[in-house]
C-alpha atoms as a PDB file:
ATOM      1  CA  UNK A   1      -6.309   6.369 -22.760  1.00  0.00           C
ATOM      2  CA  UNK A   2      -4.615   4.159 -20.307  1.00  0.00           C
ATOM      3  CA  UNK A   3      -5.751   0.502 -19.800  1.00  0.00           C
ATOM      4  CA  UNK A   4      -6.762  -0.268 -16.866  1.00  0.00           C
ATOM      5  CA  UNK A   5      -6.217   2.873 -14.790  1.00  0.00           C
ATOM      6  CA  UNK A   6      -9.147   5.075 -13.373  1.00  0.00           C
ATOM      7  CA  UNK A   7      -9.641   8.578 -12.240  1.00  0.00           C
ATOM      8  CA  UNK A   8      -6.837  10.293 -11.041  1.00  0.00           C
ATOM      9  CA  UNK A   9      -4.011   7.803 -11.654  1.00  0.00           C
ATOM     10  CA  UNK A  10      -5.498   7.131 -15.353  1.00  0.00           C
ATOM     11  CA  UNK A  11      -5.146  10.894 -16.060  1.00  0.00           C
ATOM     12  CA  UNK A  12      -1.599  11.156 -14.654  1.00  0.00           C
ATOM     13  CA  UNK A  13      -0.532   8.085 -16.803  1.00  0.00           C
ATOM     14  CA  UNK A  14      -1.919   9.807 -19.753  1.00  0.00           C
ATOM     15  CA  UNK A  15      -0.273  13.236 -19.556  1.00  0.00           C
ATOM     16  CA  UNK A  16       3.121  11.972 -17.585  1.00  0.00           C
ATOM     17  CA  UNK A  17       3.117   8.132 -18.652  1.00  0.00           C
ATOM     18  CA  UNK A  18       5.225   5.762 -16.323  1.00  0.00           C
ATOM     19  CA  UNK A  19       6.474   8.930 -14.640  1.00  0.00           C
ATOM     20  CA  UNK A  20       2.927   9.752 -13.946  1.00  0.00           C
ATOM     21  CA  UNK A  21       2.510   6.094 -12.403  1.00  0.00           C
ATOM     22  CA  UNK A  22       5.241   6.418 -10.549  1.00  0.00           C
ATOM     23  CA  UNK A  23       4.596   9.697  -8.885  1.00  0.00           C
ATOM     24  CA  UNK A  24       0.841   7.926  -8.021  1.00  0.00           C
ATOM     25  CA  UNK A  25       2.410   5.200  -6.816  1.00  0.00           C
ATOM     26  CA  UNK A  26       4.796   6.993  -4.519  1.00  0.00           C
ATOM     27  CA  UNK A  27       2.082   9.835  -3.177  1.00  0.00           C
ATOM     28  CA  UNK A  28      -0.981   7.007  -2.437  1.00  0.00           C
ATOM     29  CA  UNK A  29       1.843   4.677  -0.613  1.00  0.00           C
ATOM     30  CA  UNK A  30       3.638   8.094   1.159  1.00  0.00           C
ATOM     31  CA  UNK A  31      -0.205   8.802   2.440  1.00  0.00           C
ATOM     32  CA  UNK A  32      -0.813   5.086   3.641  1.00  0.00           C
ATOM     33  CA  UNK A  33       1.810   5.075   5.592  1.00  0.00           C
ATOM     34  CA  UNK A  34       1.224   8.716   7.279  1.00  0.00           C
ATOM     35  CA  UNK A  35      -1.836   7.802   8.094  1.00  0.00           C
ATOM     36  CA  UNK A  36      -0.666   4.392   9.520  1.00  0.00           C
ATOM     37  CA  UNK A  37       2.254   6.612  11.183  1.00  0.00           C
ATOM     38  CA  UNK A  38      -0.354   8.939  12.602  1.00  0.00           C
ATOM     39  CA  UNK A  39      -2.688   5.870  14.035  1.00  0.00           C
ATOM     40  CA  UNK A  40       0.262   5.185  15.647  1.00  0.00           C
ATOM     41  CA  UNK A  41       0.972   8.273  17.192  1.00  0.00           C
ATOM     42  CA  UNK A  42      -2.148   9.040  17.863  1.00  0.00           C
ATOM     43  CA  UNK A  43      -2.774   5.345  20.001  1.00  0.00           C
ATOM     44  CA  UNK A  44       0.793   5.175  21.289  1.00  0.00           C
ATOM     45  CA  UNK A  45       1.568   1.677  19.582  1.00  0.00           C
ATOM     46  CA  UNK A  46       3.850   0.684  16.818  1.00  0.00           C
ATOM     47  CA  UNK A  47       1.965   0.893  13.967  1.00  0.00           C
ATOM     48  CA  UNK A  48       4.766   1.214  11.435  1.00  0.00           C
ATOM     49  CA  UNK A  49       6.434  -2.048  10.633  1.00  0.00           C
ATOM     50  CA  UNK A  50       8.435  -3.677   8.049  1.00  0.00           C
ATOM     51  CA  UNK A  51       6.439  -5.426   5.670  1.00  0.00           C
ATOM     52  CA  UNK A  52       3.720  -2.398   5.591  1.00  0.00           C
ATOM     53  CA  UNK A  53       5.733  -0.375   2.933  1.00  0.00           C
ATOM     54  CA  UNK A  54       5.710  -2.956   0.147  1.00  0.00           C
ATOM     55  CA  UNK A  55       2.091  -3.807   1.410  1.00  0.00           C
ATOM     56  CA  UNK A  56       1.613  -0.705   0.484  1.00  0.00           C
ATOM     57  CA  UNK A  57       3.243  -0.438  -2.696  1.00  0.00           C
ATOM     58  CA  UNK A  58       1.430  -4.158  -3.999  1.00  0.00           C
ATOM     59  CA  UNK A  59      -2.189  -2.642  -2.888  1.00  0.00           C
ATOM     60  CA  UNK A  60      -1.943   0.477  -4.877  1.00  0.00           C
ATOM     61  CA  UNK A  61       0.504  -0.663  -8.017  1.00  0.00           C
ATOM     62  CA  UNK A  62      -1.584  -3.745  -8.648  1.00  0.00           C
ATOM     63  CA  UNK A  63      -4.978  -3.084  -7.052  1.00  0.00           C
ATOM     64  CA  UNK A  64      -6.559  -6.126  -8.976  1.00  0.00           C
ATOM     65  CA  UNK A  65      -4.238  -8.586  -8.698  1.00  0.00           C
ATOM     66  CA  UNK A  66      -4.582 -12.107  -6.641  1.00  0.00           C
ATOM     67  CA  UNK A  67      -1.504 -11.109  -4.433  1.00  0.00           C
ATOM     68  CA  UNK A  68      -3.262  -7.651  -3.340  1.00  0.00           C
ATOM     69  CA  UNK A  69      -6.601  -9.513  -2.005  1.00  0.00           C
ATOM     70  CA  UNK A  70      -7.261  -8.821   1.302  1.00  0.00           C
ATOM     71  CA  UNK A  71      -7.585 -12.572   2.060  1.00  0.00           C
ATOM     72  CA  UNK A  72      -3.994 -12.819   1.567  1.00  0.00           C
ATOM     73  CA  UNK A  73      -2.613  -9.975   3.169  1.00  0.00           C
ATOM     74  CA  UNK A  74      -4.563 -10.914   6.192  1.00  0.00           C
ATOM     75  CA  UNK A  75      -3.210 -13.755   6.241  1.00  0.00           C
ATOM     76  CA  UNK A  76       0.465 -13.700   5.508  1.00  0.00           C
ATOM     77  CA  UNK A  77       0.623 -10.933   8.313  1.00  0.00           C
ATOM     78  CA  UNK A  78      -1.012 -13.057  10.651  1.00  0.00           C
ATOM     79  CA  UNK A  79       1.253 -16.042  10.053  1.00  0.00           C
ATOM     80  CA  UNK A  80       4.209 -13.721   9.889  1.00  0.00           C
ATOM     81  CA  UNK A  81       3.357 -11.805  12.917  1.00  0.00           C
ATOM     82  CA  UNK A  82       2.694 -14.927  15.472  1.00  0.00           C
ATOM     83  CA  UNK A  83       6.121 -15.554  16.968  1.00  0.00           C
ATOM     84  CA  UNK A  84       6.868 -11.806  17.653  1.00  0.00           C
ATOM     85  CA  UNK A  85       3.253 -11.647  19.239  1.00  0.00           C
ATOM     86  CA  UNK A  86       4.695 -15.163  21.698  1.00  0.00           C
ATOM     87  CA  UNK A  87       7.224 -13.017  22.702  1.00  0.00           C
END
């Protein structure tokens, strides 16, 4: 069994391994950012910026960690995302 996986992405590490990670990895972050992409189309605004693909990638690689809190995310965008906002 795989430590500290669950459901699906626990039984993809066990059959596949780190290929199996990766290939959760790259399918929950590819449907984050459709759906993101699809807000956006949907709303007519720019949804889709830079920082939201490795956003992406932290939130579902490292689910648990301090870094991935939503506190922080929140945050860091915010104070990253003033000055274009005062333009």
């Amino acid at each position: 069994m795989a430590e500290g996986y669950h459901g699906v992405h626990e039984k993809l590490v066990d059959r596949f391994g780190t290929k199996g990670d990766a290939f959760y990895t790259f399918v929950t972050c590819l449907f984050a950012l459709a759906v993101s992409g699809l807000a956006a189309y949907v709303f007519k605004q720019p949804l889709l910026f830079p920082s939201l693909g490795p956003t992406a990638l932290l939130f579902f690689e490292q689910p648990l960690a301090k870094l991935s809190s939503p506190r922080n995310t929140l945050i860091g965008h915010s104070w990253l995302s003033w000055p274009a906002l005062c333009l």
